[in-house]
N, C-alpha and C. Protein backbone atom coordinates (compact mmCIF):
# COMPACT_ATOMS: atom_id res chain seq x y z
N UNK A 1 18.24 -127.96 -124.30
CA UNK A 1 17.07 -128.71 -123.90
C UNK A 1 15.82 -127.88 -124.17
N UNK A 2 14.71 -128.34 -124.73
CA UNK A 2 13.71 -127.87 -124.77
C UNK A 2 12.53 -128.20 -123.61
N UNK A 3 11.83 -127.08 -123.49
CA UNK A 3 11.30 -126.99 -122.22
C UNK A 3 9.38 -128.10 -122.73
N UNK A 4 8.74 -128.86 -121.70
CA UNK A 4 8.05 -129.95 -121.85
C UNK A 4 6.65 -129.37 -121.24
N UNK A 5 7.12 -127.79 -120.39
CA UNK A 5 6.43 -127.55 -118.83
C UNK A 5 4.94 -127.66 -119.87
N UNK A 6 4.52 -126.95 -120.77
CA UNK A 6 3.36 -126.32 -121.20
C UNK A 6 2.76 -128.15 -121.45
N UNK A 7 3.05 -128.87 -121.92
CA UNK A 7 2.19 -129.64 -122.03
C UNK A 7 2.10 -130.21 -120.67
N UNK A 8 2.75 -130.28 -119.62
CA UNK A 8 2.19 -130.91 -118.50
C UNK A 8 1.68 -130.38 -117.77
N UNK A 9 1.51 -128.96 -117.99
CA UNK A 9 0.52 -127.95 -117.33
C UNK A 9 -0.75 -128.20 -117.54
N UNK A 10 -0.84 -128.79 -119.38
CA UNK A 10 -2.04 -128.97 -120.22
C UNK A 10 -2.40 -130.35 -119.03
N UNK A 11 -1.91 -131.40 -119.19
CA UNK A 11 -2.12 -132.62 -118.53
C UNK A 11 -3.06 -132.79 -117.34
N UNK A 12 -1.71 -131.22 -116.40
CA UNK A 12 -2.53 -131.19 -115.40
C UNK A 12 -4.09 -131.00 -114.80
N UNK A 13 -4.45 -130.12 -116.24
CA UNK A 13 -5.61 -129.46 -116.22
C UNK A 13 -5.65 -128.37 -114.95
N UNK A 14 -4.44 -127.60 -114.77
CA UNK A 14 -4.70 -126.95 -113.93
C UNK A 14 -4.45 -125.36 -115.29
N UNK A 15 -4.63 -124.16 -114.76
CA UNK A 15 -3.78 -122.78 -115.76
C UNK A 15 -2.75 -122.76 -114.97
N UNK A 16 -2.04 -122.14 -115.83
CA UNK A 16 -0.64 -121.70 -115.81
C UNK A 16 -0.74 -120.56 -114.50
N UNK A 17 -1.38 -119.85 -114.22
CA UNK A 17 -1.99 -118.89 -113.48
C UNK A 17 -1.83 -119.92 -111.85
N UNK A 18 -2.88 -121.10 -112.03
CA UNK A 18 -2.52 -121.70 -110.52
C UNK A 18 -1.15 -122.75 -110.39
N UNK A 19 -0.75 -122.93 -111.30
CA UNK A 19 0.76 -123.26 -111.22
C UNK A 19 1.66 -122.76 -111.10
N UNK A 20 1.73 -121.34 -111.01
CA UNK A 20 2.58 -120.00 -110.86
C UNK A 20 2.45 -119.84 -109.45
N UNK A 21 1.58 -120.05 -108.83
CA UNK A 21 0.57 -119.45 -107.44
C UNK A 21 1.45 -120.59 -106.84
N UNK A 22 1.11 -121.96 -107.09
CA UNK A 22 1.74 -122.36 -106.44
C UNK A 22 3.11 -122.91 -106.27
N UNK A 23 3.65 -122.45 -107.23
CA UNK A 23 5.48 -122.36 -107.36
C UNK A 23 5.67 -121.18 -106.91
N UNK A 24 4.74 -120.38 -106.03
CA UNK A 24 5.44 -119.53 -105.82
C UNK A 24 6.08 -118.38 -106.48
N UNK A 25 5.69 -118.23 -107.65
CA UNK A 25 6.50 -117.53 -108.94
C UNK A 25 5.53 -116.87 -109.27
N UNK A 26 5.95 -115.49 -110.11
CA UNK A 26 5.15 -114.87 -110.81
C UNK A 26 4.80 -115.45 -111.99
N UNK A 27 3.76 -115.16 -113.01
CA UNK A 27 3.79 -115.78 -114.20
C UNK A 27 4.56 -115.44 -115.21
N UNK A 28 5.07 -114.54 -115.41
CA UNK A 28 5.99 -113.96 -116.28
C UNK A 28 7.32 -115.14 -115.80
N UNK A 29 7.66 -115.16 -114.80
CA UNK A 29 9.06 -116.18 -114.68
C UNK A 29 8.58 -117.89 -115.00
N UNK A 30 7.11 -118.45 -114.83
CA UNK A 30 7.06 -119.79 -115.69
C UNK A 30 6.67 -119.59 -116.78
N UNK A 31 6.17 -118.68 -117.56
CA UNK A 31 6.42 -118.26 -119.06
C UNK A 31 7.78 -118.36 -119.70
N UNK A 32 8.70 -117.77 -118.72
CA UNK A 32 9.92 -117.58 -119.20
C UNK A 32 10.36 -118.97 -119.18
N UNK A 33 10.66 -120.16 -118.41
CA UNK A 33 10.40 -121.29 -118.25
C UNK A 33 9.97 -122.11 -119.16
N UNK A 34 8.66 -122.07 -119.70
CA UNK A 34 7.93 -122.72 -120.85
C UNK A 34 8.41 -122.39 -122.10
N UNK A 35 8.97 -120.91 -121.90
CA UNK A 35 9.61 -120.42 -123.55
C UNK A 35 10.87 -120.85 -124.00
N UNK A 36 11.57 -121.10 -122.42
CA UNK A 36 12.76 -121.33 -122.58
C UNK A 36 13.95 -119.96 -122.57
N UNK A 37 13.46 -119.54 -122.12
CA UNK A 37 14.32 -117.71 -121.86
C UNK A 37 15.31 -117.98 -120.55
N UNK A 38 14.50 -119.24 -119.67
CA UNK A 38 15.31 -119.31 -118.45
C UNK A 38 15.12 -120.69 -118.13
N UNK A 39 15.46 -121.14 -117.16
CA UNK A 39 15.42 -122.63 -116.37
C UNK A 39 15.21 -122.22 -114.78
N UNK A 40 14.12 -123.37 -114.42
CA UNK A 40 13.97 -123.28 -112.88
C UNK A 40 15.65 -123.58 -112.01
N UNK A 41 15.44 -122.89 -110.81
CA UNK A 41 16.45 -124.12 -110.10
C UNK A 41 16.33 -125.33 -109.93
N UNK A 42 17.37 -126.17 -109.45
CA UNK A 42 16.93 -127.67 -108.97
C UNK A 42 15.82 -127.56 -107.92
N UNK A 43 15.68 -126.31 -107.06
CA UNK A 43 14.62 -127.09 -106.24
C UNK A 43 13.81 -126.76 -107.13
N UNK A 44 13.25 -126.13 -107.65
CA UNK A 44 12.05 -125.28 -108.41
C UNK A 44 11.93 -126.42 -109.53
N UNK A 45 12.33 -127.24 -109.95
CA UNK A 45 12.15 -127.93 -110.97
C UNK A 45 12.16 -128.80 -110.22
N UNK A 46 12.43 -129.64 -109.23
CA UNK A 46 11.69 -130.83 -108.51
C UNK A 46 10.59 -130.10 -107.57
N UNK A 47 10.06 -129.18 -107.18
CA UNK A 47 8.98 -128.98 -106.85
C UNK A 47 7.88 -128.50 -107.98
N UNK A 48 7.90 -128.20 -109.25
CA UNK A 48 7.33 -128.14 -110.17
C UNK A 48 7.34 -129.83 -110.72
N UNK A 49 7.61 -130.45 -110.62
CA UNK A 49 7.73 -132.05 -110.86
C UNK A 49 6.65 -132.16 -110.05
N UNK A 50 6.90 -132.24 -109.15
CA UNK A 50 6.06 -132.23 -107.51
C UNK A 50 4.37 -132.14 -107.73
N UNK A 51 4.50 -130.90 -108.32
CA UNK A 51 2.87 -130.16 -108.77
C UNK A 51 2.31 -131.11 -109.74
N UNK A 52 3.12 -131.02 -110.70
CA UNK A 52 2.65 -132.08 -111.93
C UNK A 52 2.55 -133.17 -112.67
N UNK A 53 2.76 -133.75 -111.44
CA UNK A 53 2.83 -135.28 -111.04
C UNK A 53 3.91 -135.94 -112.31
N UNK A 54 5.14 -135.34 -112.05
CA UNK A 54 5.64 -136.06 -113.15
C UNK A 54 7.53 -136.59 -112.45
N UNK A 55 8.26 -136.18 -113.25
CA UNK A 55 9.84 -136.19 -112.99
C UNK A 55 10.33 -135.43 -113.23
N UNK A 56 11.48 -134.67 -113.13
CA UNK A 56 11.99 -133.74 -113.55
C UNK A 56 12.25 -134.07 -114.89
N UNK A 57 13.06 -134.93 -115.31
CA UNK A 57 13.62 -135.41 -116.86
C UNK A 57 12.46 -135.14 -117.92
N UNK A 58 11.22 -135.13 -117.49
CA UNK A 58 9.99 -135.16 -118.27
C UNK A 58 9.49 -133.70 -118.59
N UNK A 59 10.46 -132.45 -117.56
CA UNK A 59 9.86 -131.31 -117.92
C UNK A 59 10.65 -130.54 -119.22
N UNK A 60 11.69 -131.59 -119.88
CA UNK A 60 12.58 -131.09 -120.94
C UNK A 60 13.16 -132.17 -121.60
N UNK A 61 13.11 -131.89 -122.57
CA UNK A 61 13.55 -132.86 -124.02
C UNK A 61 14.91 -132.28 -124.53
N UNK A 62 15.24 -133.29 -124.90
CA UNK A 62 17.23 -132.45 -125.54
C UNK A 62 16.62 -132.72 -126.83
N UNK A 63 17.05 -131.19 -127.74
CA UNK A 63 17.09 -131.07 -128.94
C UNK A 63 17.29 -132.05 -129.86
C-alpha cells in the first residue's frame, strides 16, 4: 500500500510539524509514515483520520 498521508496533510493546510504535535509523534516517525518506511497503528491511523478529516482507507492506496 502506498501511503496518501502527505497529500492530506497538504488538504489540511495544516504542516506536518502540527500534525506530528498532535499525533503525538515525533516528526521523524510521520515522515517515516508518509515515506512509507513504517505504518501507524490502528489507533494512530484512525486518530490521524481523526485530524484530517478523512477515513482511514483514504490515508493509503494499494499499488
Amino acid at each position: 500500500m502506498k501511503s496518501n498521508i502527505n497529500v492530506w496533510i497538504a488538504k489540511s493546510e495544516m504542516s506536518k510539524k502540527e500534525v506530528a504535535e498532535k499525533m503525538e509523534v515525533s516528526q521523524t516517525v510521520l515522515s517515516r509514515w508518509i515515506n512509507n518506511k513504517s505504518k501507524p497503528s490502528l489507533e494512530k491511523a484512525f486518530k490521524l483520520a481523526e485530524i484530517l478529516d478523512c477515513k482511514v482507507d483514504d490515508l493509503y492506496t494499494k499499488k
